[in-house]
PDB file of N, CA and C in Angstrom:
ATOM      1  N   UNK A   1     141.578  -5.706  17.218  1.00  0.00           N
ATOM      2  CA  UNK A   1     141.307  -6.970  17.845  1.00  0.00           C
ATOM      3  C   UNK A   1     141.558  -8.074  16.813  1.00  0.00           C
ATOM      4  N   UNK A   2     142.167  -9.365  17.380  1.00  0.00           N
ATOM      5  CA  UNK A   2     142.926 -10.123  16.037  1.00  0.00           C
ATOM      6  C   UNK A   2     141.547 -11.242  16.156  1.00  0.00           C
ATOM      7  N   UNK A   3     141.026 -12.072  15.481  1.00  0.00           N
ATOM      8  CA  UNK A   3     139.972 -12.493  14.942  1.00  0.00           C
ATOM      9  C   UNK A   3     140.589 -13.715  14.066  1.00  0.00           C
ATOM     10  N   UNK A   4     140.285 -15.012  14.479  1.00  0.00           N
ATOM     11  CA  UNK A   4     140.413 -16.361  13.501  1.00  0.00           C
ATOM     12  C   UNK A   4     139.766 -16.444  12.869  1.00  0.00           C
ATOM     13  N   UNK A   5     140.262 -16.819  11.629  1.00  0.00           N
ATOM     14  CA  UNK A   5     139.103 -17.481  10.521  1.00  0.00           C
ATOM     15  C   UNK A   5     139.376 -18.782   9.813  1.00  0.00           C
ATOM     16  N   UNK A   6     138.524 -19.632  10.001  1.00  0.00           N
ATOM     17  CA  UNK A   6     139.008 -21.084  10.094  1.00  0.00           C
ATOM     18  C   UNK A   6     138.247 -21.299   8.463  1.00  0.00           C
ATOM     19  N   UNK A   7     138.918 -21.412   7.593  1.00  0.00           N
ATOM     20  CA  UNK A   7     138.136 -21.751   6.241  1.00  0.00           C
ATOM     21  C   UNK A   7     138.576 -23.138   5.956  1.00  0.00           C
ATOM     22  N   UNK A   8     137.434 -23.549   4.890  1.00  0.00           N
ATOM     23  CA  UNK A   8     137.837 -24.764   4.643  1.00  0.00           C
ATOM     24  C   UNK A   8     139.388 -24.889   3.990  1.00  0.00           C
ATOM     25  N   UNK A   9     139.497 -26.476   4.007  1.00  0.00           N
ATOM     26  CA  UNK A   9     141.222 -27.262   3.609  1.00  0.00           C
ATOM     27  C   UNK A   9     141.108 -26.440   1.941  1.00  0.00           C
ATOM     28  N   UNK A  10     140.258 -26.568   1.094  1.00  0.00           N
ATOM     29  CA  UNK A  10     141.061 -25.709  -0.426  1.00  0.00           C
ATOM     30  C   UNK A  10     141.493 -24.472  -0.399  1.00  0.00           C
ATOM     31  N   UNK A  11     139.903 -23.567   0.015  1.00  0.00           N
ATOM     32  CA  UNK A  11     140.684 -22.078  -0.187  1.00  0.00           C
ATOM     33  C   UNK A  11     141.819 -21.638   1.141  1.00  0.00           C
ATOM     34  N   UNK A  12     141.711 -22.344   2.295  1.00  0.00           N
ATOM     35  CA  UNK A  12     143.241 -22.007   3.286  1.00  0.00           C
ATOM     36  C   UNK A  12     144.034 -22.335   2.060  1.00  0.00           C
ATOM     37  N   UNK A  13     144.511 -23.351   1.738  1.00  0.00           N
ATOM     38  CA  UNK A  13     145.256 -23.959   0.686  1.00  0.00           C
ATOM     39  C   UNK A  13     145.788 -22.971  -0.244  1.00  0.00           C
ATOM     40  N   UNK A  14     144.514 -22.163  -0.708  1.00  0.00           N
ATOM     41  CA  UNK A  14     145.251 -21.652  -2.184  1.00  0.00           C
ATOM     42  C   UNK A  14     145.211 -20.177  -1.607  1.00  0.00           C
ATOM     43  N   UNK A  15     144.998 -19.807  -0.186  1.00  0.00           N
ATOM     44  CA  UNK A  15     145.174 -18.495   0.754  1.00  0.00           C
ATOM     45  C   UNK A  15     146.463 -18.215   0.879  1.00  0.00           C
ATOM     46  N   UNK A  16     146.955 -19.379   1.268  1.00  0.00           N
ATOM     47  CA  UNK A  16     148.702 -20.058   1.421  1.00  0.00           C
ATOM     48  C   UNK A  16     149.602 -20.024   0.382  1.00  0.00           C
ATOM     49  N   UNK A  17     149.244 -20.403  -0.770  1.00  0.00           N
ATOM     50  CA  UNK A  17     149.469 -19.570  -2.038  1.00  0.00           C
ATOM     51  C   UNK A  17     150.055 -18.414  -2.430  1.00  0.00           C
ATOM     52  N   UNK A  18     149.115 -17.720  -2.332  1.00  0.00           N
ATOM     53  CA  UNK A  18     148.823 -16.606  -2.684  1.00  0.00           C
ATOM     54  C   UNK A  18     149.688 -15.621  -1.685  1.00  0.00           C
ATOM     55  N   UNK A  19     149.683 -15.589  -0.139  1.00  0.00           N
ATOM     56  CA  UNK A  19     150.170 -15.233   0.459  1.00  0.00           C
ATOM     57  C   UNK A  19     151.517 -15.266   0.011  1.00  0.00           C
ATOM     58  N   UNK A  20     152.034 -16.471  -0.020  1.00  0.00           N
ATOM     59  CA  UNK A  20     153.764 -17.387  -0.323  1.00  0.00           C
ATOM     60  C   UNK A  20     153.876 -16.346  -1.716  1.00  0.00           C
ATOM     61  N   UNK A  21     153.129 -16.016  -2.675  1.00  0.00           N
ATOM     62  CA  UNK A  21     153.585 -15.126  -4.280  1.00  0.00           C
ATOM     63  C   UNK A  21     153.542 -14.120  -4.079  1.00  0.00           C
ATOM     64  N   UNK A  22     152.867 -13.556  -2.980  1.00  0.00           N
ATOM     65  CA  UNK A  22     152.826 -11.691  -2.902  1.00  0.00           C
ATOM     66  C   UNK A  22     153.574 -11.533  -1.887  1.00  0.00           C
ATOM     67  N   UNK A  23     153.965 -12.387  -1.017  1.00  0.00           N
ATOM     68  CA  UNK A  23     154.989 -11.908  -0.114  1.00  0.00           C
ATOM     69  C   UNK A  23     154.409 -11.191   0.778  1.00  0.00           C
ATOM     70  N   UNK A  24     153.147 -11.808   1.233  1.00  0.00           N
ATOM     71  CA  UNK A  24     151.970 -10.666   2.465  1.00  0.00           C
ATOM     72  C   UNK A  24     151.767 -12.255   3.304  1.00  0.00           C
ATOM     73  N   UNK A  25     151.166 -10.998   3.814  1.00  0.00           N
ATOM     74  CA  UNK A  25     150.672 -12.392   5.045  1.00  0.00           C
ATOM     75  C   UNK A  25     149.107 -13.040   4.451  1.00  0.00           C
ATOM     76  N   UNK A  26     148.633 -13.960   5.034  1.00  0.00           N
ATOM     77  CA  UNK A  26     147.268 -14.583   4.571  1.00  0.00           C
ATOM     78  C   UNK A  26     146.495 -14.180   4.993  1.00  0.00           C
ATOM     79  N   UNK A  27     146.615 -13.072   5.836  1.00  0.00           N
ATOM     80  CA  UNK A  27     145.412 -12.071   6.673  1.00  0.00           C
ATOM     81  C   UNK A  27     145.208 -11.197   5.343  1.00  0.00           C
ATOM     82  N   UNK A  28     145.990 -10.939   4.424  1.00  0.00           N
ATOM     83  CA  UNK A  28     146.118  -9.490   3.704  1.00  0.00           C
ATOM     84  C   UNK A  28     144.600  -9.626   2.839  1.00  0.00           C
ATOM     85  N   UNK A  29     144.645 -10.719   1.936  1.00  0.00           N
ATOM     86  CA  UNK A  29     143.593 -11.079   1.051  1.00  0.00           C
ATOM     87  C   UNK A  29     141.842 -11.683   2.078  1.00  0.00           C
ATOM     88  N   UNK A  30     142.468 -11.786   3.248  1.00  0.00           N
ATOM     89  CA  UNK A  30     141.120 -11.776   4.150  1.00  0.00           C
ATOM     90  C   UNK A  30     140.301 -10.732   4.311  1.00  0.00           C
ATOM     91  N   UNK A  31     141.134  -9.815   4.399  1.00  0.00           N
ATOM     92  CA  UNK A  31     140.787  -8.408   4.674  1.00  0.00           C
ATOM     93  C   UNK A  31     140.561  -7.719   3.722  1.00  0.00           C
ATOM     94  N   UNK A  32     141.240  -8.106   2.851  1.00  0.00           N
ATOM     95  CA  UNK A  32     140.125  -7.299   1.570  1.00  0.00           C
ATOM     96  C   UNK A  32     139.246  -7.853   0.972  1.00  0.00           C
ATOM     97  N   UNK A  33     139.148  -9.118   1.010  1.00  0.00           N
ATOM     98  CA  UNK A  33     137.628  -9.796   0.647  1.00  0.00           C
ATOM     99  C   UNK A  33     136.584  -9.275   1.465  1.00  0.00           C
ATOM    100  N   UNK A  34     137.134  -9.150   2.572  1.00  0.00           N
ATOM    101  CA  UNK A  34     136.104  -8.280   3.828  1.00  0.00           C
ATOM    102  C   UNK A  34     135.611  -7.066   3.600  1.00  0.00           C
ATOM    103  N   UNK A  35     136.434  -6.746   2.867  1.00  0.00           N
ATOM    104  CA  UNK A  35     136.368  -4.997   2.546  1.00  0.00           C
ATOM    105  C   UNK A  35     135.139  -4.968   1.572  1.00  0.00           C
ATOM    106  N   UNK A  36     136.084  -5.885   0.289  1.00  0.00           N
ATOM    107  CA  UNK A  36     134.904  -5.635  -0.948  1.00  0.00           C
ATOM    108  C   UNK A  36     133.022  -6.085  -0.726  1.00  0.00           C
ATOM    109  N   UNK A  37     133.154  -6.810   0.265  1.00  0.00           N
ATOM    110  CA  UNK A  37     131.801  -7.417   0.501  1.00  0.00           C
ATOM    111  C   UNK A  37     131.185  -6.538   1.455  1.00  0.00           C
ATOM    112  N   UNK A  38     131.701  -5.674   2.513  1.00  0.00           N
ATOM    113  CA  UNK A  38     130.941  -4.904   2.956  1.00  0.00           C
ATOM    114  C   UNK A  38     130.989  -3.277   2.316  1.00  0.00           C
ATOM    115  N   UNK A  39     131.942  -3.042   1.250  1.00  0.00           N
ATOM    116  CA  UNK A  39     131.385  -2.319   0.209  1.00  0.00           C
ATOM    117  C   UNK A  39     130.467  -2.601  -0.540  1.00  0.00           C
ATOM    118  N   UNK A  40     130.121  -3.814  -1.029  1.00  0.00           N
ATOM    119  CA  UNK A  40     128.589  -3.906  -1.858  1.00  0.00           C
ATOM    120  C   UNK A  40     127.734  -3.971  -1.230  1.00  0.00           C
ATOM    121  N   UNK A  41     127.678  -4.245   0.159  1.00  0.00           N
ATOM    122  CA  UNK A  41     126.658  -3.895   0.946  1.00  0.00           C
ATOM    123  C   UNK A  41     125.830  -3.176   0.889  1.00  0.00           C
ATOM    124  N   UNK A  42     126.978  -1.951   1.037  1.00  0.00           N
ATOM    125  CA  UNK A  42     126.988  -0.696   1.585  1.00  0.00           C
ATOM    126  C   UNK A  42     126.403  -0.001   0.358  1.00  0.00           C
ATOM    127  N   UNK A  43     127.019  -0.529  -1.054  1.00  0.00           N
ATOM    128  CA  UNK A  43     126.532  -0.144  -2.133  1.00  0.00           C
ATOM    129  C   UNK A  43     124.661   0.101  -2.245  1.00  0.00           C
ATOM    130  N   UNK A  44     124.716  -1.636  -2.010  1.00  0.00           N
ATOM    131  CA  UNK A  44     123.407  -2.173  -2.044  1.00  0.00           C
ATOM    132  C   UNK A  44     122.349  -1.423  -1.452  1.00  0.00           C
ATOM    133  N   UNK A  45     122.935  -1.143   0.033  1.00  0.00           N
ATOM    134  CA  UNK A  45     122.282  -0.279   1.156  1.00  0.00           C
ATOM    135  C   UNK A  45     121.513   1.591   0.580  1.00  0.00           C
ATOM    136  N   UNK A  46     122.534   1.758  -0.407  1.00  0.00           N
ATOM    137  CA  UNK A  46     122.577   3.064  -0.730  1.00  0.00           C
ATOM    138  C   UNK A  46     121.447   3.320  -2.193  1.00  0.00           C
ATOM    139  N   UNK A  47     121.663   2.092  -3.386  1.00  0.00           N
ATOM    140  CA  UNK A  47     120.507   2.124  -3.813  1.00  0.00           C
ATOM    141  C   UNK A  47     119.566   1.598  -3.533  1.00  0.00           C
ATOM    142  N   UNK A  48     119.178   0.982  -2.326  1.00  0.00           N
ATOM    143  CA  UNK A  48     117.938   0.616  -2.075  1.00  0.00           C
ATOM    144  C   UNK A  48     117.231   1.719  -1.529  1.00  0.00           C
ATOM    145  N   UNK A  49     117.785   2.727  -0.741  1.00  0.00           N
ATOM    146  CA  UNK A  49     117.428   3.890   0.044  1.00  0.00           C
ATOM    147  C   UNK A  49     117.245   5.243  -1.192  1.00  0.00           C
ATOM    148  N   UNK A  50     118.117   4.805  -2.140  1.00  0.00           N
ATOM    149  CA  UNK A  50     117.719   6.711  -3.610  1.00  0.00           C
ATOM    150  C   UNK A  50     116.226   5.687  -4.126  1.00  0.00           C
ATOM    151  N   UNK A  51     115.981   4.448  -4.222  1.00  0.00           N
ATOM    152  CA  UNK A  51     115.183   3.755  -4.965  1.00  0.00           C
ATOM    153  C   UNK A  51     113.944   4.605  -3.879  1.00  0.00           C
ATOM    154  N   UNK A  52     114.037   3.927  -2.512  1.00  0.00           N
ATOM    155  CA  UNK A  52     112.798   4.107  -1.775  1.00  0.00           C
ATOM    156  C   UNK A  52     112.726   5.528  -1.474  1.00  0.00           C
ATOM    157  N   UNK A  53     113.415   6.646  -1.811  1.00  0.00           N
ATOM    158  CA  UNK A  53     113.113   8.082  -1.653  1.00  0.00           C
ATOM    159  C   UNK A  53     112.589   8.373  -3.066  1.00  0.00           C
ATOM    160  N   UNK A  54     112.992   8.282  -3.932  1.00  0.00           N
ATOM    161  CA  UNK A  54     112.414   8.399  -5.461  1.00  0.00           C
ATOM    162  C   UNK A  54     110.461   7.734  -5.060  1.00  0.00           C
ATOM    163  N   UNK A  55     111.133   6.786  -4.942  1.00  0.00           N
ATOM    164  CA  UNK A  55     109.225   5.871  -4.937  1.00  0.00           C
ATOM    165  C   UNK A  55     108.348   6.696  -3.703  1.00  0.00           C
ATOM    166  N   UNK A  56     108.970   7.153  -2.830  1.00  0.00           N
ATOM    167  CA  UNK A  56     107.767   8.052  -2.066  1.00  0.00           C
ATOM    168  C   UNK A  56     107.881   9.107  -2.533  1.00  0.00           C
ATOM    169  N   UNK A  57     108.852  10.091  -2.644  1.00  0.00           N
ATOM    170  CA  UNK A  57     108.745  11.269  -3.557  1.00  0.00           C
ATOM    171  C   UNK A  57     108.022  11.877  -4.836  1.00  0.00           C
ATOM    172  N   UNK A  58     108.405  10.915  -5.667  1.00  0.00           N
ATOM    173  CA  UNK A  58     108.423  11.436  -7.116  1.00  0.00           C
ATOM    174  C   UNK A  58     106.898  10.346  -7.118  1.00  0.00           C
ATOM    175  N   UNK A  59     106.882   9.597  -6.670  1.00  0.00           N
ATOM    176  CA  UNK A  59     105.556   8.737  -7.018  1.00  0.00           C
ATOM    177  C   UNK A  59     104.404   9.152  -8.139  1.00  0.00           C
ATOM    178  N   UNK A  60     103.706  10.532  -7.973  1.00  0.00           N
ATOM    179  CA  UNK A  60     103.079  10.862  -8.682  1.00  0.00           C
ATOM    180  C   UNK A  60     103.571  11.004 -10.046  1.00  0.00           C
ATOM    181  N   UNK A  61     104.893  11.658 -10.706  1.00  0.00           N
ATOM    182  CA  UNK A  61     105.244  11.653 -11.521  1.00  0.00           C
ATOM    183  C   UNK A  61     105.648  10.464 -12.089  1.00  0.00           C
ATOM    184  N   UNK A  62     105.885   9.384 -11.255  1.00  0.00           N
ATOM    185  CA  UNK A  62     106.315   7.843 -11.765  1.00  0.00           C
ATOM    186  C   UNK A  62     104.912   7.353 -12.553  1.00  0.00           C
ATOM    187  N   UNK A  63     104.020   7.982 -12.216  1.00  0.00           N
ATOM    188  CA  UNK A  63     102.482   7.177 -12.355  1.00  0.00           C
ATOM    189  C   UNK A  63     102.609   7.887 -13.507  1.00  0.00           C
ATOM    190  N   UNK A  64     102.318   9.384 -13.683  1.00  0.00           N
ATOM    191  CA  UNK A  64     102.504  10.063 -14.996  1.00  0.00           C
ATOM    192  C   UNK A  64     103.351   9.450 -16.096  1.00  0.00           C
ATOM    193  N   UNK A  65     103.902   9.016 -15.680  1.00  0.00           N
ATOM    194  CA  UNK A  65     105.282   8.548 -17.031  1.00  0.00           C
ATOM    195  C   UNK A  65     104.864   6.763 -17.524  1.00  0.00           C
ATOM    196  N   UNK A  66     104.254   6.426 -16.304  1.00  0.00           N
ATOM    197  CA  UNK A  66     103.939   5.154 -16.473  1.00  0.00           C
ATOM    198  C   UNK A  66     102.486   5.303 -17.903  1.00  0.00           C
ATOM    199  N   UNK A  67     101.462   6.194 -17.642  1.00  0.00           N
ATOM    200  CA  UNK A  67     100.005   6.387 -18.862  1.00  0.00           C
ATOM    201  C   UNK A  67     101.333   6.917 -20.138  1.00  0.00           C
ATOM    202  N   UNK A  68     102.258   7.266 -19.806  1.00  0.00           N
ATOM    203  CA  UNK A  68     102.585   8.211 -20.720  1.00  0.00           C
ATOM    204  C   UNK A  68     103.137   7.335 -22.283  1.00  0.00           C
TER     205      UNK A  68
END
């Protein structure tokens, strides 16, 4: 499904650029900015979830290490 993205007058500007030196279209660098940001998400998503299994899990031993 094709999808507009109306950015402001600089970065269209230097989108246009960039597009015009790599010889891609200005969708190309949209789409991977898209990419990388819902990879850190996803990142984000993943240690927040080993963090909150560690902290209910291991809890007791966290406390141990904490007197220790």
């Amino acid at each position: 499904m094709a999808k507009k993205v109306r950015a402001p007058e600089d970065p269209d500007r230097r989108l246009d650029k960039l597009a015009a030196e790599g010889h891609a279209s200005k969708s190309a660098p949209q789409l991977q900015g898209a990419e990388m940001v819902l990879q850190r998400d996803a990142r984000r998503w993943e240690i927040s979830e080993g963090l909150d299994f560690v902290m209910s899990h291991d809890a007791e031993l966290l406390t141990g290490l904490e007197d220790a």
